[in-house]
PDB file of N, CA and C in Angstrom:
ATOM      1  N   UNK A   1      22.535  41.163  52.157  1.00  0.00           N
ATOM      2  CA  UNK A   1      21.594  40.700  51.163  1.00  0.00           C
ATOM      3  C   UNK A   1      21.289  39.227  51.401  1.00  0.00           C
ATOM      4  N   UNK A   2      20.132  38.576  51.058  1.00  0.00           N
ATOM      5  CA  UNK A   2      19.586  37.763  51.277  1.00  0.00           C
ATOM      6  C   UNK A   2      19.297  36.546  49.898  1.00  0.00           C
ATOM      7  N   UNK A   3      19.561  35.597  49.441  1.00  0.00           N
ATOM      8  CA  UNK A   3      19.260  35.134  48.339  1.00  0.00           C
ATOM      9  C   UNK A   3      18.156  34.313  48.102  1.00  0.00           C
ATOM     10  N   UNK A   4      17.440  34.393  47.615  1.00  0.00           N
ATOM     11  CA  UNK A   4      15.904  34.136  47.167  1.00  0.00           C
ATOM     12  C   UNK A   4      16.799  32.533  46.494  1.00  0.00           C
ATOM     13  N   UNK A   5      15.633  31.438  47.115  1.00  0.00           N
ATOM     14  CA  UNK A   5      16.127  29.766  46.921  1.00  0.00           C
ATOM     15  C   UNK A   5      15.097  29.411  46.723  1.00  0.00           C
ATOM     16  N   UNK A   6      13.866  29.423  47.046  1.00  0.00           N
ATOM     17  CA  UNK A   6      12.660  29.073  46.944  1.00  0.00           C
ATOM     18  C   UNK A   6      11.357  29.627  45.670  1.00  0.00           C
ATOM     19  N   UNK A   7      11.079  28.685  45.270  1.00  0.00           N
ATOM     20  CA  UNK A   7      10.000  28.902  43.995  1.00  0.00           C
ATOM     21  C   UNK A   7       8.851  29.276  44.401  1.00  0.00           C
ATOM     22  N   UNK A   8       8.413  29.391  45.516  1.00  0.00           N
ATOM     23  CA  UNK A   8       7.667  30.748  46.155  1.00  0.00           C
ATOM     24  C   UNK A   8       7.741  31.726  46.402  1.00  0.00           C
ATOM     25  N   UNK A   9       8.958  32.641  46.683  1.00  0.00           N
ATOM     26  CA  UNK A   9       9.967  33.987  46.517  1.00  0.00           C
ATOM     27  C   UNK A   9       9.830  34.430  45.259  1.00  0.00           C
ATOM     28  N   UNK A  10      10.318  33.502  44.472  1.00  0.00           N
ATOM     29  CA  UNK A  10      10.157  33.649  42.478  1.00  0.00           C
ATOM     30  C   UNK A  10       8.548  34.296  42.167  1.00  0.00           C
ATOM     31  N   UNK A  11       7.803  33.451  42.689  1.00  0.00           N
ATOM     32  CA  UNK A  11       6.530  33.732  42.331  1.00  0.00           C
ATOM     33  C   UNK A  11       5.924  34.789  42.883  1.00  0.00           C
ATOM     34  N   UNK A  12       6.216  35.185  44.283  1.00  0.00           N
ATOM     35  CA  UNK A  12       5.982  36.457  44.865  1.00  0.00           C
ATOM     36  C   UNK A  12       6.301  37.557  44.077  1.00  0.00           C
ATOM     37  N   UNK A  13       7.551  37.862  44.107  1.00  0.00           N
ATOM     38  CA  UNK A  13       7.974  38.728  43.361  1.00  0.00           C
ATOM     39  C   UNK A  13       7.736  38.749  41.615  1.00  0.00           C
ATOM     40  N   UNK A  14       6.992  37.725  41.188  1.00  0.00           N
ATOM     41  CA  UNK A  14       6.806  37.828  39.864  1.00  0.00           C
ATOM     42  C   UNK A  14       5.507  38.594  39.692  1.00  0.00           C
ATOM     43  N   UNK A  15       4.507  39.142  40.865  1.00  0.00           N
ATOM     44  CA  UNK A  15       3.025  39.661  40.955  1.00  0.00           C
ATOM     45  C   UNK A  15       3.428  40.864  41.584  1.00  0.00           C
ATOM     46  N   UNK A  16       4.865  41.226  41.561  1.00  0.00           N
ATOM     47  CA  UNK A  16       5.507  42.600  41.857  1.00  0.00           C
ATOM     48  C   UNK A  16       5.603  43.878  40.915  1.00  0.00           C
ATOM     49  N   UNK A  17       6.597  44.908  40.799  1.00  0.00           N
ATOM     50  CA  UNK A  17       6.366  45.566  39.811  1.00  0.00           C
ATOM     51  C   UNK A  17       7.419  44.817  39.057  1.00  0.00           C
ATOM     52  N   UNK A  18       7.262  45.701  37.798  1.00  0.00           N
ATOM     53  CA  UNK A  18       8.423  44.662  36.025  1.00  0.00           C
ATOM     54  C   UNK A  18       8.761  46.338  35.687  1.00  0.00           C
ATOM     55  N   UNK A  19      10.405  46.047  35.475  1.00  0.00           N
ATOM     56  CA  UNK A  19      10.987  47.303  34.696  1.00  0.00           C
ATOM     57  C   UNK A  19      11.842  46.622  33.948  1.00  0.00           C
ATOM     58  N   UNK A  20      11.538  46.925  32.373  1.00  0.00           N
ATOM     59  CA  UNK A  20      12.424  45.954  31.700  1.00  0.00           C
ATOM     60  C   UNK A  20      13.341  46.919  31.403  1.00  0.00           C
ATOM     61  N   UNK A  21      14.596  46.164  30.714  1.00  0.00           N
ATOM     62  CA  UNK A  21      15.672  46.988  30.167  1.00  0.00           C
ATOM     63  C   UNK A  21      16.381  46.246  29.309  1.00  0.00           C
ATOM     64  N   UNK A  22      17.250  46.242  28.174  1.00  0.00           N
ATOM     65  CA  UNK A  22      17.831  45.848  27.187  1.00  0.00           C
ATOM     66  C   UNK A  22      18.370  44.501  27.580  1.00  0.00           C
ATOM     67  N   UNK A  23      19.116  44.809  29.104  1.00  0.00           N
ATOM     68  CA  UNK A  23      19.975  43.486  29.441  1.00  0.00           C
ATOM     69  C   UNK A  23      18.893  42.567  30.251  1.00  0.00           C
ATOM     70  N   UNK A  24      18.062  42.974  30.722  1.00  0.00           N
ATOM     71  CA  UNK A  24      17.132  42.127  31.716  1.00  0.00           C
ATOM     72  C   UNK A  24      16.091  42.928  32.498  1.00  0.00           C
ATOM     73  N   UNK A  25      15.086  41.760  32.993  1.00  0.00           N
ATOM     74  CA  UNK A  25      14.171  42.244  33.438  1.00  0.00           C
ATOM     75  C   UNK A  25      14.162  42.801  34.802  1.00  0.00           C
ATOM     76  N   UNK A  26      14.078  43.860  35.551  1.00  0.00           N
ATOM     77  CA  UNK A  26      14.242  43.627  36.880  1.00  0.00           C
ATOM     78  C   UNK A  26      12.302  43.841  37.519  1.00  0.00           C
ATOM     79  N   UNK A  27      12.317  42.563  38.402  1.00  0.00           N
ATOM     80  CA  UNK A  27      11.130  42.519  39.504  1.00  0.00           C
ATOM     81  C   UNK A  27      11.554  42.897  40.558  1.00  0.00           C
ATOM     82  N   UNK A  28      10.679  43.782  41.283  1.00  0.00           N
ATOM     83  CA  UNK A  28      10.537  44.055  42.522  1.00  0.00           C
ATOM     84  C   UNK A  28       9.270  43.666  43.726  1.00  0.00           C
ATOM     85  N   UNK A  29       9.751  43.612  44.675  1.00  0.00           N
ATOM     86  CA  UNK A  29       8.266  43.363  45.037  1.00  0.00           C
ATOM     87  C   UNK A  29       8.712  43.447  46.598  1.00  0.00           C
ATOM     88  N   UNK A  30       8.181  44.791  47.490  1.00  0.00           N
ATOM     89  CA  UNK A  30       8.183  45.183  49.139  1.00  0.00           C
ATOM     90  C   UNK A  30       7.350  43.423  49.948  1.00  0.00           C
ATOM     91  N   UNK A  31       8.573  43.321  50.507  1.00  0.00           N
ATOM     92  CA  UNK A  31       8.078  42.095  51.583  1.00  0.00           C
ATOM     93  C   UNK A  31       6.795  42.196  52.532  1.00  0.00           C
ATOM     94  N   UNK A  32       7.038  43.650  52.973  1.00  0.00           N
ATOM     95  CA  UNK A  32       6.303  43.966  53.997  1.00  0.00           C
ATOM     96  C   UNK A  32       6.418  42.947  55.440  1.00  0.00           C
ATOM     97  N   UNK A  33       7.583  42.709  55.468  1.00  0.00           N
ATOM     98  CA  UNK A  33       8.068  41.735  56.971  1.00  0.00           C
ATOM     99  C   UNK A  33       8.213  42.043  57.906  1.00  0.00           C
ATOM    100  N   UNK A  34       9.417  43.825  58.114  1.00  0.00           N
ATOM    101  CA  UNK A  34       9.923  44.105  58.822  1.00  0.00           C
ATOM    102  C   UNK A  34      11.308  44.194  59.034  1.00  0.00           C
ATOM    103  N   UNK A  35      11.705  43.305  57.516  1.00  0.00           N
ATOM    104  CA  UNK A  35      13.235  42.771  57.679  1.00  0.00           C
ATOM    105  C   UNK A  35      13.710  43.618  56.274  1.00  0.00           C
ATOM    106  N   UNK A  36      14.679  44.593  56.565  1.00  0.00           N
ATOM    107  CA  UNK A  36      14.975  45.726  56.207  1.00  0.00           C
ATOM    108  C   UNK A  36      16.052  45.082  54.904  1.00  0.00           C
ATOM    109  N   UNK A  37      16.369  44.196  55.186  1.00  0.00           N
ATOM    110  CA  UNK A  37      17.445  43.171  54.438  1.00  0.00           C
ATOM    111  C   UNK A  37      16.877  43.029  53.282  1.00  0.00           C
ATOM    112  N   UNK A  38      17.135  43.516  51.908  1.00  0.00           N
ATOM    113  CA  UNK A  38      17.086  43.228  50.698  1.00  0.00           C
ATOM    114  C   UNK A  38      17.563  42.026  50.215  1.00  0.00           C
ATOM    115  N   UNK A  39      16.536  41.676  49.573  1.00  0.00           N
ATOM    116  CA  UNK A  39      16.573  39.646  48.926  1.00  0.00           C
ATOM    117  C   UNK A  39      16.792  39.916  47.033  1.00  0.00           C
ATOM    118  N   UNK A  40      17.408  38.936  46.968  1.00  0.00           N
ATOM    119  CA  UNK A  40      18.111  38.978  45.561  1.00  0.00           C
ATOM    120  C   UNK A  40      17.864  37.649  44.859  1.00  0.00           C
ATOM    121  N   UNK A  41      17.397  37.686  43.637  1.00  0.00           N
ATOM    122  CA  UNK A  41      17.068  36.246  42.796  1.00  0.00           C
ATOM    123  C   UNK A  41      17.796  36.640  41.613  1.00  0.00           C
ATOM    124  N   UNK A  42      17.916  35.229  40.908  1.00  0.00           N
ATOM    125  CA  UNK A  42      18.660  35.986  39.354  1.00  0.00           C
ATOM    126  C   UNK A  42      18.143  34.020  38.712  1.00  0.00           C
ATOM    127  N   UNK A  43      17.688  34.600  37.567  1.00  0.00           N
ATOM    128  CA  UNK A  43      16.621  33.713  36.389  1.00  0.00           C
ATOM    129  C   UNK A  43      17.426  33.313  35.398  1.00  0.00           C
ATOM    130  N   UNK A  44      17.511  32.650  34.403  1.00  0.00           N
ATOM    131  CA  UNK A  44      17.838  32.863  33.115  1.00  0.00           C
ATOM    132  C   UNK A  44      17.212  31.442  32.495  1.00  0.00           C
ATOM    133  N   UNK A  45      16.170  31.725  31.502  1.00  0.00           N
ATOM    134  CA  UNK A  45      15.854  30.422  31.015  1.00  0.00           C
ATOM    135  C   UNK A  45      16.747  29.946  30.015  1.00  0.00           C
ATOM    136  N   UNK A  46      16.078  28.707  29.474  1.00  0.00           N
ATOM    137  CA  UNK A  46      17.253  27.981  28.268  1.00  0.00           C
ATOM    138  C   UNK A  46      16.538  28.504  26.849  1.00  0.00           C
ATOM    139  N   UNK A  47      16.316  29.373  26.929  1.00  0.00           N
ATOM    140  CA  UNK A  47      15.885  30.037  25.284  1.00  0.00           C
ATOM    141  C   UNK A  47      17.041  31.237  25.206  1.00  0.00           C
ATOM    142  N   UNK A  48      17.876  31.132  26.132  1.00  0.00           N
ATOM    143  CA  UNK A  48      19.004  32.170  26.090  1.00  0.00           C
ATOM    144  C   UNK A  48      20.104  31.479  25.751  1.00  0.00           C
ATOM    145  N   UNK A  49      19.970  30.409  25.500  1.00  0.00           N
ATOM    146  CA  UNK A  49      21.138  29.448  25.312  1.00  0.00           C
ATOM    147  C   UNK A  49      21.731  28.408  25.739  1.00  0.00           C
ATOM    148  N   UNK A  50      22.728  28.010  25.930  1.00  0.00           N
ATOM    149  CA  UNK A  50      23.228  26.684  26.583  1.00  0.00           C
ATOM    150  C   UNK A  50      23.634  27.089  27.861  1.00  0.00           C
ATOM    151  N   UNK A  51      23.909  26.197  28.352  1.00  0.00           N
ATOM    152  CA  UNK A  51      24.296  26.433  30.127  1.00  0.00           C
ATOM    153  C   UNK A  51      25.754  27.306  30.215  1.00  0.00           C
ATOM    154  N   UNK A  52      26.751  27.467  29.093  1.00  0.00           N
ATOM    155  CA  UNK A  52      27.591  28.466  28.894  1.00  0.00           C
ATOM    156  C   UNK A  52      26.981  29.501  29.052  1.00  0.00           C
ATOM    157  N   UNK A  53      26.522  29.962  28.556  1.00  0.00           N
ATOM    158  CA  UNK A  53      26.276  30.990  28.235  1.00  0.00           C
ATOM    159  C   UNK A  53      25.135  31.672  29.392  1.00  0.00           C
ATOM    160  N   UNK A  54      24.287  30.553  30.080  1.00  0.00           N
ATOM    161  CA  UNK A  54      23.720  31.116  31.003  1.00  0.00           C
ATOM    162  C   UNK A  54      24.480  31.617  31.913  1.00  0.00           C
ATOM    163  N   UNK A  55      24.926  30.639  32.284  1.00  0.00           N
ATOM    164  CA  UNK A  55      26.241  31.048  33.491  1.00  0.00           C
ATOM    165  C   UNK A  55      26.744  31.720  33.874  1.00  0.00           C
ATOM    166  N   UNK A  56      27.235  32.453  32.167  1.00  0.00           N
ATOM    167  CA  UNK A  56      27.584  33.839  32.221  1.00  0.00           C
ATOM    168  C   UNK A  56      27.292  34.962  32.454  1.00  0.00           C
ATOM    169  N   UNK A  57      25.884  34.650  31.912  1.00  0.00           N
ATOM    170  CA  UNK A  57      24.923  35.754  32.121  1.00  0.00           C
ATOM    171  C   UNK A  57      24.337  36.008  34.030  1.00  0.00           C
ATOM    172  N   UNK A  58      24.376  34.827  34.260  1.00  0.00           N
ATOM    173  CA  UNK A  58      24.290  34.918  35.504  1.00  0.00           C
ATOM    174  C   UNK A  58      25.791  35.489  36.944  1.00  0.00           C
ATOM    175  N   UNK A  59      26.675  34.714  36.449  1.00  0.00           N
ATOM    176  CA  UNK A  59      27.697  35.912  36.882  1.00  0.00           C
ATOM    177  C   UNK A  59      28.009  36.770  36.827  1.00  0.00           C
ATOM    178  N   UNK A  60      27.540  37.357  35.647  1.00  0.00           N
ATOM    179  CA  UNK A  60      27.478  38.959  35.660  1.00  0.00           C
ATOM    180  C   UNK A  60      26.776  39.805  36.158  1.00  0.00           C
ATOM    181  N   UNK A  61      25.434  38.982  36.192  1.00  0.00           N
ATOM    182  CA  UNK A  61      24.293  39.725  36.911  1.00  0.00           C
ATOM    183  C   UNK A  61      24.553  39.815  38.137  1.00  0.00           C
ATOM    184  N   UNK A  62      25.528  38.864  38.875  1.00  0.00           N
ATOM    185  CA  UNK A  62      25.811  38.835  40.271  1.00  0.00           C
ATOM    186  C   UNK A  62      26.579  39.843  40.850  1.00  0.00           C
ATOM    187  N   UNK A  63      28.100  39.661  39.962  1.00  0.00           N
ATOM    188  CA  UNK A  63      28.691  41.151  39.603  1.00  0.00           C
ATOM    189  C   UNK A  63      28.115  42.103  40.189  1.00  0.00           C
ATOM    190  N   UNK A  64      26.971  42.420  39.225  1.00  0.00           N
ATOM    191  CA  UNK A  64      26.527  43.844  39.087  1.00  0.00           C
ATOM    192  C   UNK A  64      25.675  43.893  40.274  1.00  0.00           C
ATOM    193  N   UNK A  65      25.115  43.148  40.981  1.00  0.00           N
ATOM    194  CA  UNK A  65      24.281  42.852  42.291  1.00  0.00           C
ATOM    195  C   UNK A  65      24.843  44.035  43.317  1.00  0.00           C
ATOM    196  N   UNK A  66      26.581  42.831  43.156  1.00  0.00           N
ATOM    197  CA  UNK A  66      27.475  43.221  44.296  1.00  0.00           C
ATOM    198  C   UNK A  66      27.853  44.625  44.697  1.00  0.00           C
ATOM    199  N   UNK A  67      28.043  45.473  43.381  1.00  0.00           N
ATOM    200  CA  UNK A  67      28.470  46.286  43.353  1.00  0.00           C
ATOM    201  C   UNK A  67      27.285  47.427  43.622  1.00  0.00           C
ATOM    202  N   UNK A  68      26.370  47.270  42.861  1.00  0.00           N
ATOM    203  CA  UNK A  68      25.052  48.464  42.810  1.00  0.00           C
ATOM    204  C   UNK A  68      24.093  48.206  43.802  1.00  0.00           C
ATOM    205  N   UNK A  69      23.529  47.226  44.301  1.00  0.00           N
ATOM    206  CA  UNK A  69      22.298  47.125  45.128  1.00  0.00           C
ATOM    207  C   UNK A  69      22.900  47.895  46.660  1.00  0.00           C
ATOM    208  N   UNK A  70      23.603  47.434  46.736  1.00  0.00           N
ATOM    209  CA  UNK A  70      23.879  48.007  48.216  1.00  0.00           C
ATOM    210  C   UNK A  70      23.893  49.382  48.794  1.00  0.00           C
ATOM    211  N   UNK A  71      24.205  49.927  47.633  1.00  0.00           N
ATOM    212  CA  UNK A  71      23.892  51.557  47.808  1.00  0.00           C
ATOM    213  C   UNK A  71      22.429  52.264  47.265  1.00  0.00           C
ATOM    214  N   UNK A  72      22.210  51.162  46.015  1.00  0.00           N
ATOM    215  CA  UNK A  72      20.714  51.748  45.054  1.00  0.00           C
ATOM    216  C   UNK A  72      19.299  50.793  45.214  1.00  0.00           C
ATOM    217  N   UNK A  73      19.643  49.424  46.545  1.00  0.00           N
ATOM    218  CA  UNK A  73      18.471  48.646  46.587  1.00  0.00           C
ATOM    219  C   UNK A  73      17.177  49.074  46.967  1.00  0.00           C
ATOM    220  N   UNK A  74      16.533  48.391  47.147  1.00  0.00           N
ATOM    221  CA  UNK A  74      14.689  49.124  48.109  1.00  0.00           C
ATOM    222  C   UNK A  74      14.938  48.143  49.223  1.00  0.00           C
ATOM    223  N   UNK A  75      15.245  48.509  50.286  1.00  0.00           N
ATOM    224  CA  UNK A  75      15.429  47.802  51.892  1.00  0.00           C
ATOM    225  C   UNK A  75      14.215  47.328  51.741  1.00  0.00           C
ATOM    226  N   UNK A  76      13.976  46.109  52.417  1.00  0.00           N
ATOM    227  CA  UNK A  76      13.016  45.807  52.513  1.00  0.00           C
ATOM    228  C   UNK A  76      11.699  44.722  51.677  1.00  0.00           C
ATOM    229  N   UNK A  77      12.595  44.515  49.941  1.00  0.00           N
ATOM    230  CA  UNK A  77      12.237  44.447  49.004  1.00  0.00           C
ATOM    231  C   UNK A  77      12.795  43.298  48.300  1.00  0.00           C
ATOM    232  N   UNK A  78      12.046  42.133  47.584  1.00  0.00           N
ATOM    233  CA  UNK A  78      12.632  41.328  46.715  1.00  0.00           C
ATOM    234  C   UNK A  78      13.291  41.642  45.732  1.00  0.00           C
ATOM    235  N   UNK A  79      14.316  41.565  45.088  1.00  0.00           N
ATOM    236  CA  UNK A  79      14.854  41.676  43.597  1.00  0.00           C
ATOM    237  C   UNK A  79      14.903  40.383  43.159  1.00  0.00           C
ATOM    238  N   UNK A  80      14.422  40.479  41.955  1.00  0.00           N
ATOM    239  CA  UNK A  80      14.536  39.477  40.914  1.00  0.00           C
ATOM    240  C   UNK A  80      15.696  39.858  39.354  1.00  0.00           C
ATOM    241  N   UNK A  81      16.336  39.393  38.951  1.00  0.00           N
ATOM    242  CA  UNK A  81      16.695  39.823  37.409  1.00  0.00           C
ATOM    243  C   UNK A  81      16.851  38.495  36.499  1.00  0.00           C
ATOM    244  N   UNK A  82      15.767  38.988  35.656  1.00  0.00           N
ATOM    245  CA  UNK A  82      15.648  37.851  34.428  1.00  0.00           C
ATOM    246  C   UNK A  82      16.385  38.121  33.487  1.00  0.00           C
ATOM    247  N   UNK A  83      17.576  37.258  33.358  1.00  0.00           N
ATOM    248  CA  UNK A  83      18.579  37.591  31.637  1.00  0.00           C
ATOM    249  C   UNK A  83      17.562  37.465  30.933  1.00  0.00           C
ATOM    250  N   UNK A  84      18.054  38.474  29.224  1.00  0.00           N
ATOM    251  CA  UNK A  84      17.189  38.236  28.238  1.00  0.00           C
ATOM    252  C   UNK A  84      18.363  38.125  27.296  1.00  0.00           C
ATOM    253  N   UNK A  85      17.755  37.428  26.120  1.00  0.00           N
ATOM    254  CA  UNK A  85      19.014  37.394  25.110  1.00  0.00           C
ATOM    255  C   UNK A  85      19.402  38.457  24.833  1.00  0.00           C
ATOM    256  N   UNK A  86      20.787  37.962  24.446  1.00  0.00           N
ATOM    257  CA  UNK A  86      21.860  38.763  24.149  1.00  0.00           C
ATOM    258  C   UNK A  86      22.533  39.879  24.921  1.00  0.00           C
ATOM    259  N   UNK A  87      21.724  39.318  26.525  1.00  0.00           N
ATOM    260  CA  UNK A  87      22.821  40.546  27.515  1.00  0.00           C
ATOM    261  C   UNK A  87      24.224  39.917  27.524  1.00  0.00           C
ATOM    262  N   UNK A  88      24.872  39.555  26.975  1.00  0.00           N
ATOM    263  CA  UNK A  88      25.876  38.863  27.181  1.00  0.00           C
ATOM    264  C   UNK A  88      26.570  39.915  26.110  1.00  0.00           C
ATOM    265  N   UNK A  89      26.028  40.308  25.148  1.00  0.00           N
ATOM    266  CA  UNK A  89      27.016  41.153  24.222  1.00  0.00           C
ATOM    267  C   UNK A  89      27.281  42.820  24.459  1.00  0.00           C
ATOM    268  N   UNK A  90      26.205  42.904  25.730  1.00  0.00           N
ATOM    269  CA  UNK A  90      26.030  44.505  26.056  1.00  0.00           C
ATOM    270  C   UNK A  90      27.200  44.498  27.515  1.00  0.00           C
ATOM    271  N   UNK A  91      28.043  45.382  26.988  1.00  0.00           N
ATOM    272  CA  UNK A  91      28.857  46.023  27.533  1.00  0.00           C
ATOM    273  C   UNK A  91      28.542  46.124  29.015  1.00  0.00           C
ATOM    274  N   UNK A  92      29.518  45.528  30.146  1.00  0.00           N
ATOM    275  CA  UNK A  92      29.259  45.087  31.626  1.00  0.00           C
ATOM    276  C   UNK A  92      28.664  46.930  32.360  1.00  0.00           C
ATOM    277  N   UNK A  93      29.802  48.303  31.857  1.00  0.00           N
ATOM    278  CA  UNK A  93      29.176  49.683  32.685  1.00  0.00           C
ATOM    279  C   UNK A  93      27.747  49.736  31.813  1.00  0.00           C
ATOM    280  N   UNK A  94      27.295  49.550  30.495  1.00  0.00           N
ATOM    281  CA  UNK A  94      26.181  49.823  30.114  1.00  0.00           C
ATOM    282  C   UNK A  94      25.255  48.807  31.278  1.00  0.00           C
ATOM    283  N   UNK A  95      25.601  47.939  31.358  1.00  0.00           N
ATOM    284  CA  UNK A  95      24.374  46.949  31.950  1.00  0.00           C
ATOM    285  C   UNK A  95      24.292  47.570  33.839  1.00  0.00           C
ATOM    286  N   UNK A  96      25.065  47.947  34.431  1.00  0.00           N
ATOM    287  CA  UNK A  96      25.783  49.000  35.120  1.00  0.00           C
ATOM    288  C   UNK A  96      24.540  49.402  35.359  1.00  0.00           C
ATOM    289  N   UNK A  97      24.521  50.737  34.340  1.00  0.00           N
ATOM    290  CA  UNK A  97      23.950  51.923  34.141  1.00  0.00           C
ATOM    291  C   UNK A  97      22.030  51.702  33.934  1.00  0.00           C
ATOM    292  N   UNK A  98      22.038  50.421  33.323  1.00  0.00           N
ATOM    293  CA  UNK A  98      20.849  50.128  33.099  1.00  0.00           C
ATOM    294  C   UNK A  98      20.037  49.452  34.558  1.00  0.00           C
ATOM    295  N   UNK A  99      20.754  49.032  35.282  1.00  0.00           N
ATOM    296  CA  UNK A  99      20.151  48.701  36.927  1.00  0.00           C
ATOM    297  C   UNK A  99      20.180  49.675  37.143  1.00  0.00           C
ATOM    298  N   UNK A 100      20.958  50.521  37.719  1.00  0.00           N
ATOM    299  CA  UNK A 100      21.343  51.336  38.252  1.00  0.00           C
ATOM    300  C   UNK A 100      19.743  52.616  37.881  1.00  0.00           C
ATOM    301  N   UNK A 101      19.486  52.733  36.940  1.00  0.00           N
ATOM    302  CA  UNK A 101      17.961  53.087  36.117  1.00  0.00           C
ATOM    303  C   UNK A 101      16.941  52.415  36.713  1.00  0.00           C
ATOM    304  N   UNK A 102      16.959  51.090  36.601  1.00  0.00           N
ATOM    305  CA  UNK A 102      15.387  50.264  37.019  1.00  0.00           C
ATOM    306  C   UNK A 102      15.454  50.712  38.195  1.00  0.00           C
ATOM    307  N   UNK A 103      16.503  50.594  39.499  1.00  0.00           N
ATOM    308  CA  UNK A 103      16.346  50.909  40.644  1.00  0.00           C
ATOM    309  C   UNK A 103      15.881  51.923  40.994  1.00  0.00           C
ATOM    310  N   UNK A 104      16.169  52.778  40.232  1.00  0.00           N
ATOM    311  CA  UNK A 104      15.460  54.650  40.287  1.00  0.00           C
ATOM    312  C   UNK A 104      14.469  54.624  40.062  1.00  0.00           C
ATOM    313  N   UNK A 105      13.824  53.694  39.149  1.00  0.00           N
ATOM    314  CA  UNK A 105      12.215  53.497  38.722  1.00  0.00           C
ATOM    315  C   UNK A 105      11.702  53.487  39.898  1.00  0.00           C
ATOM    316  N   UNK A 106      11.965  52.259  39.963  1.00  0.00           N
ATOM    317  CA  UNK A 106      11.440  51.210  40.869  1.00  0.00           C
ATOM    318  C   UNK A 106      11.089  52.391  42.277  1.00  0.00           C
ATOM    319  N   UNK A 107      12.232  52.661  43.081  1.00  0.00           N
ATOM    320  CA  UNK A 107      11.910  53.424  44.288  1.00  0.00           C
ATOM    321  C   UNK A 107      11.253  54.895  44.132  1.00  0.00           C
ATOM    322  N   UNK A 108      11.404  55.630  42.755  1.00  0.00           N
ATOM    323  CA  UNK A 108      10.287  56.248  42.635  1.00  0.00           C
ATOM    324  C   UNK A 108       8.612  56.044  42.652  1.00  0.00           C
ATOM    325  N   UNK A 109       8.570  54.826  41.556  1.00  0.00           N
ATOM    326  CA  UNK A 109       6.845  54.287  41.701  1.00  0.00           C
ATOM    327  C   UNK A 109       6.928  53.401  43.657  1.00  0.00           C
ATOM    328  N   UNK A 110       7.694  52.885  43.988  1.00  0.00           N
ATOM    329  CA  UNK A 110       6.957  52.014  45.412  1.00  0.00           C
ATOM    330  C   UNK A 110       6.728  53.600  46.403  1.00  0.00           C
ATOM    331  N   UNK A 111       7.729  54.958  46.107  1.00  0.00           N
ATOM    332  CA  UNK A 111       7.394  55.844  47.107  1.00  0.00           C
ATOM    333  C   UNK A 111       5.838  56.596  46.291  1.00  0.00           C
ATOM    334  N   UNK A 112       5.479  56.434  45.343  1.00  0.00           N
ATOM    335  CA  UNK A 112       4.199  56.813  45.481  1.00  0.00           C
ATOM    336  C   UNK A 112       3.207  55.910  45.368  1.00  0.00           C
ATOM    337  N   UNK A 113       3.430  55.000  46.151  1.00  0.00           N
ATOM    338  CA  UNK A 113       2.372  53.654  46.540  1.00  0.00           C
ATOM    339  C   UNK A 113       1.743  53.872  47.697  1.00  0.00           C
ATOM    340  N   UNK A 114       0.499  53.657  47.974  1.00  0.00           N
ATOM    341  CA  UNK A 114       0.648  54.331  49.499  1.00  0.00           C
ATOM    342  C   UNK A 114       0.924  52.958  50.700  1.00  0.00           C
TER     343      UNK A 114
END
């Protein structure tokens, strides 16, 4: 996996597809490069709280990166995940279960893209 550093990556993938879910938003968006290597971003503004609490939210999201993308990513494809409030109180397998969903979206609608 690849980590998205640049505020042009952000913005690419923000004119991608949007599957929201309780804990966060997930963006996608096919590179179309050649480079089969799945890229990973993770957001959280300050209307979610103090930098505690982002933090958190952001290590978890990383967490859950580690564990799920590698088997459920779109090769080939930006990920983005925007915390939204209060993923911090939803249970780490629910939030799990809820990627684990957008990703199924997600590679269902890009395989009927032509």
């Amino acid at each position: 996996m690849r980590t998205l550093s640049k505020r042009s990556e952000f913005l690419a993938a923000n004119r991608g597809l949007r599957f929201p879910v309780p804990g966060f938003v997930l963006l996608v968006r096919p590179r179309g490069d050649g480079d089969e290597v799945p890229g990973i971003g993770y957001t959280v503004s300050k209307k979610n709280g103090n930098a505690v609490t982002r933090n958190r939210m952001k290590r978890r999201m990383r967490a859950l990166v580690r564990q799920i993308l590698p088997r459920a990513g779109i090769a080939g494809a930006d990920h983005v995940l925007i915390g939204r409030p209060g993923s911090n109180d939803i249970v780490f397998a629910e939030l799990g279960e809820q990627l684990e969903s957008a990703l199924a979206r997600a590679a269902k609608k890009l395989a009927k893209a032509p």
